[in-house]
Protein backbone atom coordinates (compact mmCIF):
# COMPACT_ATOMS: atom_id res chain seq x y z
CA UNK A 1 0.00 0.00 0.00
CA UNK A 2 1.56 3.36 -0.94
CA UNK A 3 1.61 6.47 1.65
CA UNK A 4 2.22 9.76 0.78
CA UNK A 5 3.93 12.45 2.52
CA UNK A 6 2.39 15.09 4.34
CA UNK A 7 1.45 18.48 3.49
CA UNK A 8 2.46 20.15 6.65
CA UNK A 9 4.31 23.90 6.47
CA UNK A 10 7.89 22.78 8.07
CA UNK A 11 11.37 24.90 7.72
CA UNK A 12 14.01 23.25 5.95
CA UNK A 13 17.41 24.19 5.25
CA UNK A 14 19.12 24.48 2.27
CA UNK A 15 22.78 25.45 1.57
CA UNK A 16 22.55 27.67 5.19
CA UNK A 17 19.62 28.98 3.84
CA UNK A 18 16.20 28.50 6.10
CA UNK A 19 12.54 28.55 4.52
CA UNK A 20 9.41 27.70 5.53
CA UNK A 21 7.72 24.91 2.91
CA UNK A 22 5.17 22.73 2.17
CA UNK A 23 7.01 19.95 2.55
CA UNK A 24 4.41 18.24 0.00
CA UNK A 25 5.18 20.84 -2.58
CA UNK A 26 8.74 20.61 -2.09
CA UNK A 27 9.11 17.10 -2.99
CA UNK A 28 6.41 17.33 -5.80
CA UNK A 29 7.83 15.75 -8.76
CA UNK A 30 11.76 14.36 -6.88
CA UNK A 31 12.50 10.91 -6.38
CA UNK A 32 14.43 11.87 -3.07
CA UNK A 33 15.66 10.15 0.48
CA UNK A 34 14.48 11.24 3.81
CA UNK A 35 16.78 9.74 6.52
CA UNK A 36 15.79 10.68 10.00
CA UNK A 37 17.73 10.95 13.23
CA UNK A 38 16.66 11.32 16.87
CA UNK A 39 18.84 14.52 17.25
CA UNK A 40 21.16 16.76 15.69
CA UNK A 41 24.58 16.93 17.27
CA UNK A 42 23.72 13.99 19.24
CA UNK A 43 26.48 10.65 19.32
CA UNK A 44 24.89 8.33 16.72
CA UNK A 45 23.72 11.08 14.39
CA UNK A 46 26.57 12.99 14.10
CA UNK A 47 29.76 10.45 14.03
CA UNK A 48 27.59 8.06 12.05
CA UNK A 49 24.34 8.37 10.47
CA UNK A 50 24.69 11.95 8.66
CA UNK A 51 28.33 11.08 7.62
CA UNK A 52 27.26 7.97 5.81
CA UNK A 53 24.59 9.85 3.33
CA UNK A 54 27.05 12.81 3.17
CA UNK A 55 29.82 10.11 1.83
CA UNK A 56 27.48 8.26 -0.85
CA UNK A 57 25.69 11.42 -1.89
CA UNK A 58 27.14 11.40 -5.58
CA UNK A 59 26.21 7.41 -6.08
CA UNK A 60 22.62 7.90 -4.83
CA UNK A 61 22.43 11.02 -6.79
CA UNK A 62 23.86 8.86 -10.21
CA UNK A 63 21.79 6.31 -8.80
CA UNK A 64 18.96 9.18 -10.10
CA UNK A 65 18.00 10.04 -6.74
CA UNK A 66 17.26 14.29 -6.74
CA UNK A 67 18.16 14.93 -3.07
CA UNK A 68 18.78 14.06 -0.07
CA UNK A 69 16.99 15.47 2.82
CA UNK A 70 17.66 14.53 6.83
CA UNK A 71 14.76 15.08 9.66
CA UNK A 72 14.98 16.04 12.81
CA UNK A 73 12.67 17.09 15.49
CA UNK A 74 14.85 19.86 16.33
CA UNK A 75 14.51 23.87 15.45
CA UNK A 76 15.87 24.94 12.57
CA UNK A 77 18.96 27.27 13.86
CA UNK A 78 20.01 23.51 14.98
CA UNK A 79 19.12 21.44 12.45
CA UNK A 80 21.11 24.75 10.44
CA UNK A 81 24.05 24.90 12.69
CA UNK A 82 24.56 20.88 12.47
CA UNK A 83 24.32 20.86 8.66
CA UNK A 84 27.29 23.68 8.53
CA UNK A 85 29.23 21.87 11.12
CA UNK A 86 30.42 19.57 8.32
CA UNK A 87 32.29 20.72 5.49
CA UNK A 88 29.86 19.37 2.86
CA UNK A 89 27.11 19.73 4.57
CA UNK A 90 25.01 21.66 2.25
CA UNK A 91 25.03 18.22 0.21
CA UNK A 92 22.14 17.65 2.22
CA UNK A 93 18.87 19.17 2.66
CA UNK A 94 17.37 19.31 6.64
CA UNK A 95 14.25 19.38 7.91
CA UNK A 96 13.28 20.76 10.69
CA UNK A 97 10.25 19.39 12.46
CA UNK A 98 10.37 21.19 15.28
CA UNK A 99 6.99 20.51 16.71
CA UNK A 100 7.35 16.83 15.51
CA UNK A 101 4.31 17.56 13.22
CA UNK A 102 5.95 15.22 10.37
CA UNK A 103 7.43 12.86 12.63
CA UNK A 104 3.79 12.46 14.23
CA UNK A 105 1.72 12.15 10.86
CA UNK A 106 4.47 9.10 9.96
CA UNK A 107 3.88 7.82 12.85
CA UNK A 108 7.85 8.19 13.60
CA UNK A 109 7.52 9.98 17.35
CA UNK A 110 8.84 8.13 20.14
CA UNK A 111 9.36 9.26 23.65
CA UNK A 112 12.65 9.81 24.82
CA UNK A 113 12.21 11.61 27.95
CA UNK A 114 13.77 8.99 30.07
CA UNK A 115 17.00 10.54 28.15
CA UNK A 116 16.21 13.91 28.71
CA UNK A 117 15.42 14.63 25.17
CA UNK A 118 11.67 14.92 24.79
CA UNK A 119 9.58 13.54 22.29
CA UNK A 120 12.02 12.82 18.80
CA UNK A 121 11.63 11.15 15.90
CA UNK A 122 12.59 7.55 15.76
CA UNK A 123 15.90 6.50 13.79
CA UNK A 124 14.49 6.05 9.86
CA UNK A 125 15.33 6.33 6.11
CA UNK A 126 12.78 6.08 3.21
CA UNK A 127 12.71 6.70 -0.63
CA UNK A 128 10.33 8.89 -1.88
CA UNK A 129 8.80 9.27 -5.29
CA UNK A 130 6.82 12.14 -6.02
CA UNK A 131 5.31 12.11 -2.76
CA UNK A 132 4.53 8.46 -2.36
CA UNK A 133 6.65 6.06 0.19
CA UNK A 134 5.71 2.52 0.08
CA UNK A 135 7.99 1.52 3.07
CA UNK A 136 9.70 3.47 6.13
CA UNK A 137 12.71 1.60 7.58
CA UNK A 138 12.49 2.37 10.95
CA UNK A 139 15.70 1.18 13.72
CA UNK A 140 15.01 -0.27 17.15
CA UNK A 141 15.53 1.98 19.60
CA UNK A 142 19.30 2.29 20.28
CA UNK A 143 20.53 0.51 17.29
CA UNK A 144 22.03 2.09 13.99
CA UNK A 145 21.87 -1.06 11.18
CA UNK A 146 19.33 -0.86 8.90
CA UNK A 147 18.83 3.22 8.07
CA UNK A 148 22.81 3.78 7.44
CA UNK A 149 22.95 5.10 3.92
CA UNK A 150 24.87 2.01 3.18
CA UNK A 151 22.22 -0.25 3.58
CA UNK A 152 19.64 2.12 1.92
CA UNK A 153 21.73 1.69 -1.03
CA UNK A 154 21.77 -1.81 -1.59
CA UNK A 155 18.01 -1.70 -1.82
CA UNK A 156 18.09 1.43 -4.68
């Protein structure tokens, strides 16, 4: 059964550069990835997870994937700040879902307050084509296997 993505108003982050979308409209007519972490600058996100897509960017994008985008339930001077921390950063595109508005609608939300983080989005990666997602590969909690941008690949 295919799902399709949202249309919820959400800031995302190209290049350094913040705007306020529908994220709907912006992924009208892209075959794209959404990978999503539990928090910017946190352990397993930052050493790991981002650094794989940022390293196999160019083969998903001859692999005729359009972009790459990475959600977090985070505000966007964050999710910003994180994406410039790395030198090629702008090779991605973020997504700030602040409110966890997304995250919620894809049923991706989990509570981490025992961790002191709040409610976050759970560890995922999907491909989307022109809106439509027939599968979200979603990590149990603590674990980093399946959603590495290694292992997305092998299924392109």
């Amino acid at each position: 059964m295919n799902k399709i993505i949202p249309s919820i108003t959400v800031p995302i982050i190209k290049k350094g550069v913040t705007s306020k979308v529908i994220l709907s409209d912006e992924l009208k007519g892209k075959k794209i990835i959404i990978f999503g972490v539990p928090g910017a600058f946190t352990p397993t996100c930052s050493e790991k997870h981002m650094p794989s897509y940022l390293k196999l960017h160019k083969q998903f994008i001859d692999k005729g994937i359009d972009d790459i985008y990475c959600l977090s339930v985070n505000d966007d001077y964050v999710m910003k700040a994180w994406l410039l921390n790395y030198t090629d950063g702008d090779k991605i595109i973020g997504i700030a879902d602040g409110n966890g508005d997304i995250s919620k609608n894809l049923e991706l939300l989990v509570d981490k307050t025992k961790n002191y983080m709040g409610m976050r989005s759970a560890r995922f990666a999907m491909v989307v084509t022109d809106n439509i997602y027939n599968e979200i590969i979603i990590e149990k909690t603590g674990e980093y296997i399946k959603t590495s941008a290694e292992s997305l690949f092998e299924k392109i």
